[in-house]
Structure formats: C-alpha cells, structure tokens
Protein backbone atom coordinates (compact mmCIF):
# COMPACT_ATOMS: atom_id res chain seq x y z
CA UNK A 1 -11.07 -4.79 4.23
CA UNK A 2 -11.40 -1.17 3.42
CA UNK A 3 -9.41 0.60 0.69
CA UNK A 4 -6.95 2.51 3.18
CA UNK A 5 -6.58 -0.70 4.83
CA UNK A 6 -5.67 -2.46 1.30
CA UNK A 7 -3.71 0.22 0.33
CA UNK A 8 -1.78 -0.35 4.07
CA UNK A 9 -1.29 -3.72 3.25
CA UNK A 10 0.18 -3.61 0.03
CA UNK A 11 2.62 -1.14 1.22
CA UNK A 12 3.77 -3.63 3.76
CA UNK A 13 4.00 -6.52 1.17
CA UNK A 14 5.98 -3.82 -0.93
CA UNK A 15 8.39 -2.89 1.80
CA UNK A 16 8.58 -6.65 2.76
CA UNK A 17 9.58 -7.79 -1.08
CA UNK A 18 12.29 -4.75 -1.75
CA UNK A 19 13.84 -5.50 1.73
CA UNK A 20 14.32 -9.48 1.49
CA UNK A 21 15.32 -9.10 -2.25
CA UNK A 22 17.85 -6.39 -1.03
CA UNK A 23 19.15 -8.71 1.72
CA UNK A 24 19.95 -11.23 -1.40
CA UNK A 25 21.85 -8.57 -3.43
CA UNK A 26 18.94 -7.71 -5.62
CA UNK A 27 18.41 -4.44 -6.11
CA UNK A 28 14.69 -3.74 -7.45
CA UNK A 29 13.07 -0.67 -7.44
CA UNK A 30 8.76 -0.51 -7.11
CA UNK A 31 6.38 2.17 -8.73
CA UNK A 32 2.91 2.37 -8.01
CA UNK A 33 0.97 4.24 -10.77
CA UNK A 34 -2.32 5.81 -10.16
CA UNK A 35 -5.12 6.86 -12.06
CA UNK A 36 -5.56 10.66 -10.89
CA UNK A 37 -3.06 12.90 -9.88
CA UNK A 38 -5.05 13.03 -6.24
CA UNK A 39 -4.87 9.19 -5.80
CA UNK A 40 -1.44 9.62 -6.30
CA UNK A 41 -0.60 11.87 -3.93
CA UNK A 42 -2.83 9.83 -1.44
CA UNK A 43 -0.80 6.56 -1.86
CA UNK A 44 2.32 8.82 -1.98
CA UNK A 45 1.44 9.63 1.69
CA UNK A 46 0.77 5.89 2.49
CA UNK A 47 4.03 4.98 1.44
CA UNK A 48 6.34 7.72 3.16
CA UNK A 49 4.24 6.74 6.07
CA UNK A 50 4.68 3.11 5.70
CA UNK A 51 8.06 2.56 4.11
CA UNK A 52 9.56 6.21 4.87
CA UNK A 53 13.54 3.98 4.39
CA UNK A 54 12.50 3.19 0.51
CA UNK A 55 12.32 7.46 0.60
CA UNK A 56 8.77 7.10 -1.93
CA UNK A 57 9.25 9.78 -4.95
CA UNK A 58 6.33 11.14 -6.47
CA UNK A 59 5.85 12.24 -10.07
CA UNK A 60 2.85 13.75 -12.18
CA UNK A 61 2.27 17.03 -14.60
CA UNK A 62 1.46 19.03 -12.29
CA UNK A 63 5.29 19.36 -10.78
CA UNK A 64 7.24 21.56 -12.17
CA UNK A 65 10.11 20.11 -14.86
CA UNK A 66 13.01 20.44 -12.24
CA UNK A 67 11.01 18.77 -9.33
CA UNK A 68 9.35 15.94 -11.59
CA UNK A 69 13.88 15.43 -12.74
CA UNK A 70 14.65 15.59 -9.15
CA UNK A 71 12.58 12.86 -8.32
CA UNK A 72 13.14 10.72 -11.13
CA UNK A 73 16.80 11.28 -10.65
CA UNK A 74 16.48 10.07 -7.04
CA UNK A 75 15.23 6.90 -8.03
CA UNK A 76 17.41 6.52 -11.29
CA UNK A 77 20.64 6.83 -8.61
CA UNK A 78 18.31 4.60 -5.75
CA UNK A 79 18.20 7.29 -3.36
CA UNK A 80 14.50 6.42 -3.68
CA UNK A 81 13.41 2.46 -4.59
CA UNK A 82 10.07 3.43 -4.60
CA UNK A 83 8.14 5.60 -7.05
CA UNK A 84 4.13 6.36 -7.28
CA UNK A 85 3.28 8.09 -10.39
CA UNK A 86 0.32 8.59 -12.51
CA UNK A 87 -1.03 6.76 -15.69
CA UNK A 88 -0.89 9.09 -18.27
C-alpha cells in the first residue's frame, strides 16, 4: 500500500468512526497532527477531499492569528469535527 493510499484509508476509517459515533449521540471531534507544515497541508487536502461533510480545519504558524482563531473556533463550535495541525 502506498502512503497516499494509507493516508486514503485512514481518512475513510476516520469519516467511518465520527459518523457511526454521531449516529449514537456521540459527538467526537478528530485531529490529525503532522510533522511539517507541508505534510499538513497535504493530509489537509486528503481530508476535504475525502470527508469534505466533517468541513477539515487546518492550523499551523504560518496562518495568520485571525485565520489560525477562525479555524480553531470552527471546530471549538463543531462547524468542523475534524482538525489536521502540526506538532510543534
């Protein structure tokens, strides 16, 4: 299995967990965290491709303040249930 293929996968296990755990009244939300700000942005796109419903937010340093509180604010009000961020 390749890495975009793994990466595909997961995505789908993701989207399969937050939907049946929804259906039951549970209301989780799922971050990813990356190890590069690029990586990030690459599973970012997997996700909004993948699970565009869950609305994916993405934060890391290079955001401005207002966009990185946007996003966060998104999934803080679950607008988004789905974050990918970076390990900093």
């Amino acid at each position: 299995m390749s890495v975009a293929e793994a990466d595909t996968e997961i995505a789908r296990l993701v989207g399969e967990t937050l939907h049946r755990d929804s259906v039951m009244a549970l209301n989780h939300l799922a971050m990813a965290r990356c190890k590069t700000i690029k990586r990030a942005k690459e599973v970012h796109a997997i996700y909004a491709r993948e699970l565009p419903d869950c609305r994916p937010a993405l934060v890391h340093s290079e955001m401005s303040a207002t966009e990185r509180r946007d996003n966060l604010a998104r999934l803080r009000s679950f607008e988004s249930r789905l974050i990918v961020c970076v390990d900093m």
